[in-house]
Protein backbone atom coordinates (compact mmCIF):
# COMPACT_ATOMS: atom_id res chain seq x y z
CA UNK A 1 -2.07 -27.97 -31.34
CA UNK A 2 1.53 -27.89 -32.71
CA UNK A 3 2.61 -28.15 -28.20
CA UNK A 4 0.71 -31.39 -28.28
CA UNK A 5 2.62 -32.62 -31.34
CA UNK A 6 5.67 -32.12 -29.88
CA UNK A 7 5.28 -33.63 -26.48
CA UNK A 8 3.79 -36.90 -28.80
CA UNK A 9 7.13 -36.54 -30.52
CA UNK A 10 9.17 -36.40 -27.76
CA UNK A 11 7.82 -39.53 -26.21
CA UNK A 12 10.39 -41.71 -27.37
CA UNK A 13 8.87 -44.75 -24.66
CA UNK A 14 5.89 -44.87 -27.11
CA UNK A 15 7.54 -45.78 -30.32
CA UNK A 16 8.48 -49.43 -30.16
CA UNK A 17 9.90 -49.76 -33.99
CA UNK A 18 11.64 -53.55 -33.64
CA UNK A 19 8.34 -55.04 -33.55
CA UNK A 20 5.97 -53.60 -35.50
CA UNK A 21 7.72 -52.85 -38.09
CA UNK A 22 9.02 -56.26 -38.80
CA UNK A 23 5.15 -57.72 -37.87
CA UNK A 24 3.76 -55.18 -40.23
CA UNK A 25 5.65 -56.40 -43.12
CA UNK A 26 5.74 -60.17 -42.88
CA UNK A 27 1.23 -59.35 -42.96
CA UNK A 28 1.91 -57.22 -46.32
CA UNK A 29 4.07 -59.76 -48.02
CA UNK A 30 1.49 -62.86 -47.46
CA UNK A 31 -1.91 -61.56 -48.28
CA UNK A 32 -2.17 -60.62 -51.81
CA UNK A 33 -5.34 -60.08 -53.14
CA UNK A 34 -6.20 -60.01 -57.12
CA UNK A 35 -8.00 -56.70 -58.20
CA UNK A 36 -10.35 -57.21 -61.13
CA UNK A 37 -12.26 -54.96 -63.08
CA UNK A 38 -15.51 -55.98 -64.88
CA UNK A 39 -14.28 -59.61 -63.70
CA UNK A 40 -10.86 -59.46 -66.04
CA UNK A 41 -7.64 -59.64 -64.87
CA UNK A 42 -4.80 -56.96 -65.74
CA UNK A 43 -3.87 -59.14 -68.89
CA UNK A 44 -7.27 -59.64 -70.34
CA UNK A 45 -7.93 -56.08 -69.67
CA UNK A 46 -4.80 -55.01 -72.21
CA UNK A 47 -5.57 -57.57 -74.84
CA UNK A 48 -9.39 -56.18 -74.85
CA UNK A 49 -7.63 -52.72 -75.01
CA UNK A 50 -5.35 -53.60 -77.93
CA UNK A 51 -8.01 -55.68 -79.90
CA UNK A 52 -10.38 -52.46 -80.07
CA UNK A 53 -7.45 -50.12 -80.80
CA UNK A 54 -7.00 -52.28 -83.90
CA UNK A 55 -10.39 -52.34 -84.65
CA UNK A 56 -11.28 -48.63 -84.89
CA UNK A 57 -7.68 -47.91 -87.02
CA UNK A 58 -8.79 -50.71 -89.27
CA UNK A 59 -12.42 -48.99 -89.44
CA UNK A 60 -11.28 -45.82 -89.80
CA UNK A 61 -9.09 -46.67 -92.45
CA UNK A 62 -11.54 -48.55 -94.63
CA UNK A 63 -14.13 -45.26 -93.62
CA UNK A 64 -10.93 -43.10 -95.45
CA UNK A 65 -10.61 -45.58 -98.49
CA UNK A 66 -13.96 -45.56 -98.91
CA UNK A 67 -14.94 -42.01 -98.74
CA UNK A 68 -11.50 -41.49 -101.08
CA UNK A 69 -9.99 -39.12 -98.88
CA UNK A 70 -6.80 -41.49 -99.21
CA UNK A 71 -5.62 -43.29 -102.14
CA UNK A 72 -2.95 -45.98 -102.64
């Protein structure tokens, strides 16, 4: 096994790197494709996240005010 990686190795007319390389990138670069989760983007997905944080500290703290375990 490790023989046959070395004579792939060592086959230096194999690897054409100019070419490729540069091909392979340009094809990254253009195609960009939007991931979305539950049909939100990145942005809406943080503003959903903040907007329930808010709610369940505001919750919880009328829950505490209410059952007097704090007092201003």
């Amino acid at each position: 096994m490790l023989d046959e990686l070395r004579n792939t190795t060592e086959d230096d007319e194999s690897l054409d790197f100019d070419t490729d390389i540069g091909l392979e990138i340009a094809d990254d670069n253009e195609v960009k494709v939007q991931k979305l989760f539950l049909g939100m983007t990145a942005v809406e997905r943080m503003f959903i996240s903040i907007f329930l944080f808010m709610n369940v500290a505001i919750l919880g703290l009328a829950f505490l005010l209410a059952t007097h375990r704090i007092v201003f």
